[in-house]
Protein backbone atom coordinates (compact mmCIF):
# COMPACT_ATOMS: atom_id res chain seq x y z
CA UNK A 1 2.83 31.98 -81.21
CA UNK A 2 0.33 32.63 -83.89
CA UNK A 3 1.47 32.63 -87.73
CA UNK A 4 1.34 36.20 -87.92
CA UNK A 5 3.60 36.94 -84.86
CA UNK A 6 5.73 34.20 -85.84
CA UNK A 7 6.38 35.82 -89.38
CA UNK A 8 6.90 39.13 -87.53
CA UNK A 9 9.71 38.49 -85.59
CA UNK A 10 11.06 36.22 -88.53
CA UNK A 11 11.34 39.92 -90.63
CA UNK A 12 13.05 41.44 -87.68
CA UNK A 13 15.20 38.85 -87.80
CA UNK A 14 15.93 39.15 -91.64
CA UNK A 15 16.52 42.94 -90.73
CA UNK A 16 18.74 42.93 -88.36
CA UNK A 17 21.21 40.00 -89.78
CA UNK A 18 21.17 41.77 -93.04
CA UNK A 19 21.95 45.31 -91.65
CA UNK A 20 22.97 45.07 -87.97
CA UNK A 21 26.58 42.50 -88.79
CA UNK A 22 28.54 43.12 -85.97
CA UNK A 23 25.15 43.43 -83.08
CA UNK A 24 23.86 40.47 -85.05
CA UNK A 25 26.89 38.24 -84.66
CA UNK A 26 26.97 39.25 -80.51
CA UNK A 27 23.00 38.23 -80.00
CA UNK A 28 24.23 34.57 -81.39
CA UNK A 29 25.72 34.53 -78.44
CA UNK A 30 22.27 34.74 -76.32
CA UNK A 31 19.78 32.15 -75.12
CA UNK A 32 17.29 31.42 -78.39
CA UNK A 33 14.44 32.95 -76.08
CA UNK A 34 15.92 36.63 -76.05
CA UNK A 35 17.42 36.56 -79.24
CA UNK A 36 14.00 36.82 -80.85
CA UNK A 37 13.05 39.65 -78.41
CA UNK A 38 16.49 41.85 -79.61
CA UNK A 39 15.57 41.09 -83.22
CA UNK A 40 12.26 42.89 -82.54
CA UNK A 41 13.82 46.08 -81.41
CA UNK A 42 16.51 45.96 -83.84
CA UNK A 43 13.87 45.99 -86.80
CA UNK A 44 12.01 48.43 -85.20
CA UNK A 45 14.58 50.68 -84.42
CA UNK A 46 15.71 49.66 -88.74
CA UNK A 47 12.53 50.30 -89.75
CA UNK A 48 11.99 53.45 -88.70
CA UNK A 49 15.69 54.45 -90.18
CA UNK A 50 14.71 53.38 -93.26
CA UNK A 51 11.64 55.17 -93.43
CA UNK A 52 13.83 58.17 -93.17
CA UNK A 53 17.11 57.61 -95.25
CA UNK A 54 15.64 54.99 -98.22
CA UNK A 55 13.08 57.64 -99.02
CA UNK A 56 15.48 60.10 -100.12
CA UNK A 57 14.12 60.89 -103.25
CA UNK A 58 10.94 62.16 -101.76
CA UNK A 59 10.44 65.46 -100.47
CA UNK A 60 10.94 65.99 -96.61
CA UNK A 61 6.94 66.31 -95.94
CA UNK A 62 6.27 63.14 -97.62
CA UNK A 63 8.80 61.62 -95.62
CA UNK A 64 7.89 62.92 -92.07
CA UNK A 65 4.03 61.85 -93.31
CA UNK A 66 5.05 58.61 -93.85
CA UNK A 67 7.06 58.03 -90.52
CA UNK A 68 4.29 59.48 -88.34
CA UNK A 69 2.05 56.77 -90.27
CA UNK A 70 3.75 54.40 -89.08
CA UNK A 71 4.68 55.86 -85.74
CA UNK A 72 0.59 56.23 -85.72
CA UNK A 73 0.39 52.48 -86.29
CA UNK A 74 2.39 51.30 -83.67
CA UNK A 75 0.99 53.83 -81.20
CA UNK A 76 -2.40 52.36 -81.84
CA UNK A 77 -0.79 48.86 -81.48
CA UNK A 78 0.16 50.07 -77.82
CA UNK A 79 -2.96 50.79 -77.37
CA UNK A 80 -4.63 47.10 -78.55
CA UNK A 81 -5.86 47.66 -81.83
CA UNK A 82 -5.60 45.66 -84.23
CA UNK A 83 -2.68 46.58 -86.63
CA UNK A 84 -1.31 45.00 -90.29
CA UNK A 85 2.08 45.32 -90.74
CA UNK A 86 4.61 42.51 -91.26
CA UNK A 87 7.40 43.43 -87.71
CA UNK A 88 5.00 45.54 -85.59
CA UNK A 89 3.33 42.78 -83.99
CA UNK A 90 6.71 40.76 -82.38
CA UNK A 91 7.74 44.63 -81.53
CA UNK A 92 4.36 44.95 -79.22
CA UNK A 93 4.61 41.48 -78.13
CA UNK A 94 8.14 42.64 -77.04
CA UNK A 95 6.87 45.27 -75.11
CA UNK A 96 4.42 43.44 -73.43
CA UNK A 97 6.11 40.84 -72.38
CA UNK A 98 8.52 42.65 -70.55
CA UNK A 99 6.72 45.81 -69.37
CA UNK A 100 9.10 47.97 -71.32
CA UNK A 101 9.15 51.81 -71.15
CA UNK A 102 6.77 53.31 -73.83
CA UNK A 103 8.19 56.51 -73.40
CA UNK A 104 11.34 55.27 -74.26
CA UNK A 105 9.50 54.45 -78.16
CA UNK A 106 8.30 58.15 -77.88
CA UNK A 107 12.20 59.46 -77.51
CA UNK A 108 12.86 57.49 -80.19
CA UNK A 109 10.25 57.89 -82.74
CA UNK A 110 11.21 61.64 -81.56
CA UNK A 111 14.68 61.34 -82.64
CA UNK A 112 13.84 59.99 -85.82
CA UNK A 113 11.48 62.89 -87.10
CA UNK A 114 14.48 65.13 -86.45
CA UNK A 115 16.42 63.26 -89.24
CA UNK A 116 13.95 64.30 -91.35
CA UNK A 117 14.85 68.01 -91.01
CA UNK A 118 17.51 68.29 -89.14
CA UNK A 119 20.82 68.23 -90.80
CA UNK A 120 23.57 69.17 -88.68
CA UNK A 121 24.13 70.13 -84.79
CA UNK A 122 25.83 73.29 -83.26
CA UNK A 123 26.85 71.71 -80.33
CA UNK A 124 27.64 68.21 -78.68
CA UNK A 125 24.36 68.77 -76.14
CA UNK A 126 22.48 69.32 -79.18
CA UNK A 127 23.43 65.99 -80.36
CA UNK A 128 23.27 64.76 -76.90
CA UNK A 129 19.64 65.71 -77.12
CA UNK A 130 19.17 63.51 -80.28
CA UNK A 131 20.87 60.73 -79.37
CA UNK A 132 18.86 60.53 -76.28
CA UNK A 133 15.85 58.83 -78.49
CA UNK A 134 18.10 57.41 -81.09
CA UNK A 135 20.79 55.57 -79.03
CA UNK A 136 20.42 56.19 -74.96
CA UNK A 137 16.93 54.97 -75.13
CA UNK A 138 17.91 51.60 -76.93
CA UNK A 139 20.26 50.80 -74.03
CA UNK A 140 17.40 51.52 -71.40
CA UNK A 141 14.71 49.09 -74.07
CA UNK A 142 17.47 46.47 -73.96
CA UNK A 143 18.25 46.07 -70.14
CA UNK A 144 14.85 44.52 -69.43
CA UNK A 145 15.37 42.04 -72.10
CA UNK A 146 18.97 41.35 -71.11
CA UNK A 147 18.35 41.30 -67.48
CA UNK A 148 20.38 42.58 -64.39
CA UNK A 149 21.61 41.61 -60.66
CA UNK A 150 21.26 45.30 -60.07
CA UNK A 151 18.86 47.32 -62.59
CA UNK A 152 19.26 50.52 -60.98
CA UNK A 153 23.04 50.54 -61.43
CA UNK A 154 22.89 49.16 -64.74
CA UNK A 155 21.12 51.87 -66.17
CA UNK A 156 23.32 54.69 -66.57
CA UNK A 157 26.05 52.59 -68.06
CA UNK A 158 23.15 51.06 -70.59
CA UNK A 159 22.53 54.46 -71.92
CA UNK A 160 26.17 55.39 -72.00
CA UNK A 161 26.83 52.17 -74.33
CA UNK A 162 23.83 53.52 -76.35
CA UNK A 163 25.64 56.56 -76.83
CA UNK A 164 28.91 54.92 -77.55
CA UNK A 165 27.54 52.99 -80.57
CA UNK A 166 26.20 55.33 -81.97
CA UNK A 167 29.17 57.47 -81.78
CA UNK A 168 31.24 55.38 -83.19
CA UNK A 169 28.82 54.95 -86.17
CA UNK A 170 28.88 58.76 -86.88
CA UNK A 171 32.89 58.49 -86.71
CA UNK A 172 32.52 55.58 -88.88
CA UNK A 173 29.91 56.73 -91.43
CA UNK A 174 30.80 60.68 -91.84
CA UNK A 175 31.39 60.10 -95.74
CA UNK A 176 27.88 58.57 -95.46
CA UNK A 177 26.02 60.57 -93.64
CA UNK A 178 27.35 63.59 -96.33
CA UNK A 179 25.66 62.08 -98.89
CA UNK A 180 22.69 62.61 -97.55
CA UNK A 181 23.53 65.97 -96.50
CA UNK A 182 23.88 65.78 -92.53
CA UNK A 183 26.73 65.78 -90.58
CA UNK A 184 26.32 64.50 -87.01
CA UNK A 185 30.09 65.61 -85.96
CA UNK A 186 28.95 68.98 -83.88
CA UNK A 187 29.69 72.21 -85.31
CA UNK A 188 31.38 73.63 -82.51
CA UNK A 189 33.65 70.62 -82.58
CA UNK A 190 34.67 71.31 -86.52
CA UNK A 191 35.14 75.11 -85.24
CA UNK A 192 37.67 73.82 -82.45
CA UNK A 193 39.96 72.69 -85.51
CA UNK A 194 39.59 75.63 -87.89
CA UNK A 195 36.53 73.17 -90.09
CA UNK A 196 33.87 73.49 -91.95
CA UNK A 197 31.25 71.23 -93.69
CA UNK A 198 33.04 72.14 -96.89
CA UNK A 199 36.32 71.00 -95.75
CA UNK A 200 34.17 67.67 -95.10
CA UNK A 201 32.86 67.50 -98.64
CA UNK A 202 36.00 68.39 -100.12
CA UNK A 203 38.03 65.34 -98.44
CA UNK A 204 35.29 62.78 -99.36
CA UNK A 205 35.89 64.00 -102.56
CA UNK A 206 39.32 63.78 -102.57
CA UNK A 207 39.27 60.05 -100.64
CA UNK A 208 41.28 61.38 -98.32
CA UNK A 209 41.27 63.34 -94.98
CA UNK A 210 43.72 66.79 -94.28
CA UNK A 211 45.88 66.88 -91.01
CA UNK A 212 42.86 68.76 -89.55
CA UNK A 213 40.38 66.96 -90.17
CA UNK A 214 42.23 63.58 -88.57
CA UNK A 215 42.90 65.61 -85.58
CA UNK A 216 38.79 65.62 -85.36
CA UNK A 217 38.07 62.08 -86.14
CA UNK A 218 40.86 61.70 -83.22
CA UNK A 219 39.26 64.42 -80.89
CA UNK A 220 35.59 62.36 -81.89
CA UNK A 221 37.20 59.08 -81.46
CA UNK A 222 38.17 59.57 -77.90
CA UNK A 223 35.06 61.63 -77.04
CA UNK A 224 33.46 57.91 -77.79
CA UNK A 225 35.67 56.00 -75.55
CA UNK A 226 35.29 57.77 -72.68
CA UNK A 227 31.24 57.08 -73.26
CA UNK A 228 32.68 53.21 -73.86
CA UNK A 229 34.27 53.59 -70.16
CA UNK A 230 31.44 55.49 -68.54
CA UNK A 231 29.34 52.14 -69.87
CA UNK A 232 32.34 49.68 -68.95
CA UNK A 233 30.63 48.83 -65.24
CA UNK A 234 27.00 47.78 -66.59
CA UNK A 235 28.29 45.15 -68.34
CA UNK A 236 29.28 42.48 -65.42
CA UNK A 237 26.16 43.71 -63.75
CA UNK A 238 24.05 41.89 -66.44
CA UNK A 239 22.39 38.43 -66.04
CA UNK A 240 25.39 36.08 -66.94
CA UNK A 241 23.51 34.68 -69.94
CA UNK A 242 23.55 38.38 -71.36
CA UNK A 243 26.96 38.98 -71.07
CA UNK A 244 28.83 37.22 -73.40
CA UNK A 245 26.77 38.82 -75.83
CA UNK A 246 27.04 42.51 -74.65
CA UNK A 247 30.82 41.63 -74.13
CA UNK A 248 31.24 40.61 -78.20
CA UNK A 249 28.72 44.00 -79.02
CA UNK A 250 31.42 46.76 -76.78
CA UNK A 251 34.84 45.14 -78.29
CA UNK A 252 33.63 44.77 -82.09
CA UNK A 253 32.50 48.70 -82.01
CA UNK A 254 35.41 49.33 -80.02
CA UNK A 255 37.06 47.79 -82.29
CA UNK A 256 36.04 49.82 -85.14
CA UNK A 257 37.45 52.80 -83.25
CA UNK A 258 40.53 50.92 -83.25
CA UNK A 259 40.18 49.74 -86.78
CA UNK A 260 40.02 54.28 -87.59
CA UNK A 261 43.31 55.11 -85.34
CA UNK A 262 45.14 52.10 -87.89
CA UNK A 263 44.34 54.18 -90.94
CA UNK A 264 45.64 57.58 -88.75
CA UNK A 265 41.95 58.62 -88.26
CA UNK A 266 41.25 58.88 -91.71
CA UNK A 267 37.60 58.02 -92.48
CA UNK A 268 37.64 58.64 -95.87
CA UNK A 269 40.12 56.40 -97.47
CA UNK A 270 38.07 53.54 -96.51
CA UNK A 271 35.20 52.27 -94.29
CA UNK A 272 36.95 51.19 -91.17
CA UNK A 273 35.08 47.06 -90.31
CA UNK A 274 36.54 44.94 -88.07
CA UNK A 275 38.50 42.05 -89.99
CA UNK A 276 36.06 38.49 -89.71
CA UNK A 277 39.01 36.82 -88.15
CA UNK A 278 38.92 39.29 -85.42
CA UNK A 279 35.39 39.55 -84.69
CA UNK A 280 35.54 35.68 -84.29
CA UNK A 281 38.20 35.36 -82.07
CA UNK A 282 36.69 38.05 -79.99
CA UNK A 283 33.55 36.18 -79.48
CA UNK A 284 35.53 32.99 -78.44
CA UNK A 285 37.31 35.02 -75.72
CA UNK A 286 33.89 36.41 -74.54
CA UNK A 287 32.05 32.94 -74.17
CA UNK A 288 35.14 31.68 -72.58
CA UNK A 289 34.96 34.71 -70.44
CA UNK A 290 33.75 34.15 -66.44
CA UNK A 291 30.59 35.99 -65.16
CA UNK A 292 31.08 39.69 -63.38
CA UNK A 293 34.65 39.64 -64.65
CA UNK A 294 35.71 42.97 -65.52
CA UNK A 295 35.15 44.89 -68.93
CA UNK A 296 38.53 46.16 -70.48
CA UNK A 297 37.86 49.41 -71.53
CA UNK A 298 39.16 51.00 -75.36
CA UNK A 299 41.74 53.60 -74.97
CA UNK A 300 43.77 55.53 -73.52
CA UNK A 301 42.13 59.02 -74.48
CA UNK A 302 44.85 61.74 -76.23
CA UNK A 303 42.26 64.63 -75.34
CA UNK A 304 40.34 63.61 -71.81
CA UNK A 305 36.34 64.78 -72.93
CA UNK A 306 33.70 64.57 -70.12
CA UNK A 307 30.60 62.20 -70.60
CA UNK A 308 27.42 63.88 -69.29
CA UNK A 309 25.38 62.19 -66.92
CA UNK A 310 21.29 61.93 -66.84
């Protein structure tokens, strides 16, 4: 590879191992030759967040001028011209080299323009809809990369893995995501326990979460595993080199679910992160871990939620 693409994929490197912990520990566990290609979506997928939520300050047309810059860029990248930026070259070199879906890049650029503007969602299809570009799609980028005995079948429980990280994240980060004024827990599911986005504020502010509003993280929590089960199969169906990896990547965010129900769902009293000692010993068990065996799936679920299907 030339300098250039060399120091590209180097800064999607640096991206993801400084923001991406728990992802970036699980691709240690792949072959050198796709580690480099995950970096690159990772820092694209990071830079394009950051464009959004470290430009704060800024008013929101600013912002959305800046990420369609950059979306611009790329797009004319895709295209074959000649770009200068310091990750978008290992990102197209990523695409190229394994044919990947460019509408899957629209979706997401997509989803990230909403964050501009959009600040909250009425109902869980409404944040299906986002999530589509900002998590489902990643799963979809990633299966070429990771490879599969069975690509078809693999790709449903891809996007329902996308879906089930970035759930947790949102059940993770709702103190967060308040500072910057969004809530991604849907409206209609803060209705179902007599909530609003006030009784959300006030909590943070208090450093700790009401009866109701642990019956929520609970109600969210499970809503997430049953995505983790729905994307349980996929996992043995990838290329055995690949599945350590995606093995250590489910049980750590799993795990962070797990790491919420310890503190009785309350989100605000700390940031729930899975112990070191823990996230090591479960990436021993997964590189010790047989080919096609079975993925043990996070549970039971309290309140049984249906996972839509594409």
């Amino acid at each position: 590879m030339d300098t250039d693409l060399t120091a590209a994929y180097e800064r999607c490197q640096e991206l993801h191992k400084r923001h991406g912990r728990t992802y970036y520990l699980a691709t240690r566990l792949l072959p050198a030759w796709q580690r480099r290609h995950v970096h690159a979506l990772y820092g694209f997928t990071r830079y394009a967040d950051e464009i959004v939520d470290r430009t704060e300050e800024l008013p929101p047309a600013e912002r959305a001028a800046r990420l369609d810059e950059w979306s611009a860029r790329f797009l004319a990248g895709l295209h074959g011209a000649p770009i200068d930026d310091p990750l978008l070259p290992a990102v197209l070199h990523t695409i190229a080299i394994f044919d990947l879906d460019r509408s899957d890049f629209a979706s997401f650029l997509r989803s990230m323009a909403m964050d501009v503007t959009v600040m909250s969602y009425p109902t869980y299809d409404d944040l299906l809809d986002y999530m589509e570009g900002s998590a489902a799609v990643i799963g979809t980028m990633m299966l070429p990369i990771l490879g599969s005995s069975d690509a078809a079948a693999a790709r449903e429980p891809a996007r329902q893995l996308g879906f089930a990280f970035q759930l947790t994240n949102f059940i993770r980060d709702v103190a967060e995501d308040l500072d910057r004024g969004r809530t991604y827990l849907p409206d209609e599911d803060l209705a179902k326990f007599d909530l609003t986005r006030g009784d959300l504020l006030a909590a943070k502010a208090n450093g700790r979460a009401t009866p109701r509003v642990r019956e929520l993280i609970e109600y969210e929590v499970t809503r997430a595993q049953a995505h983790y089960a729905a994307a349980a199969p996929g996992i043995p169906l990838l290329a055995p080199a690949s599945q350590a990896c995606m093995r250590t990547a489910y049980a750590l965010y799993g795990g962070i679910l797990d790491e919420v129900a310890a503190q009785d769902y309350d989100v605000f009293v700390r940031r729930a992160v899975v112990p070191q000692r823990r996230r090591m010993a479960v990436a021993a068990r997964a590189l010790l871990t047989p080919a096609g065996t079975p993925v043990v799936v996070p549970g039971p679920a309290v309140h049984p939620v249906p996972v839509p299907v594409s």
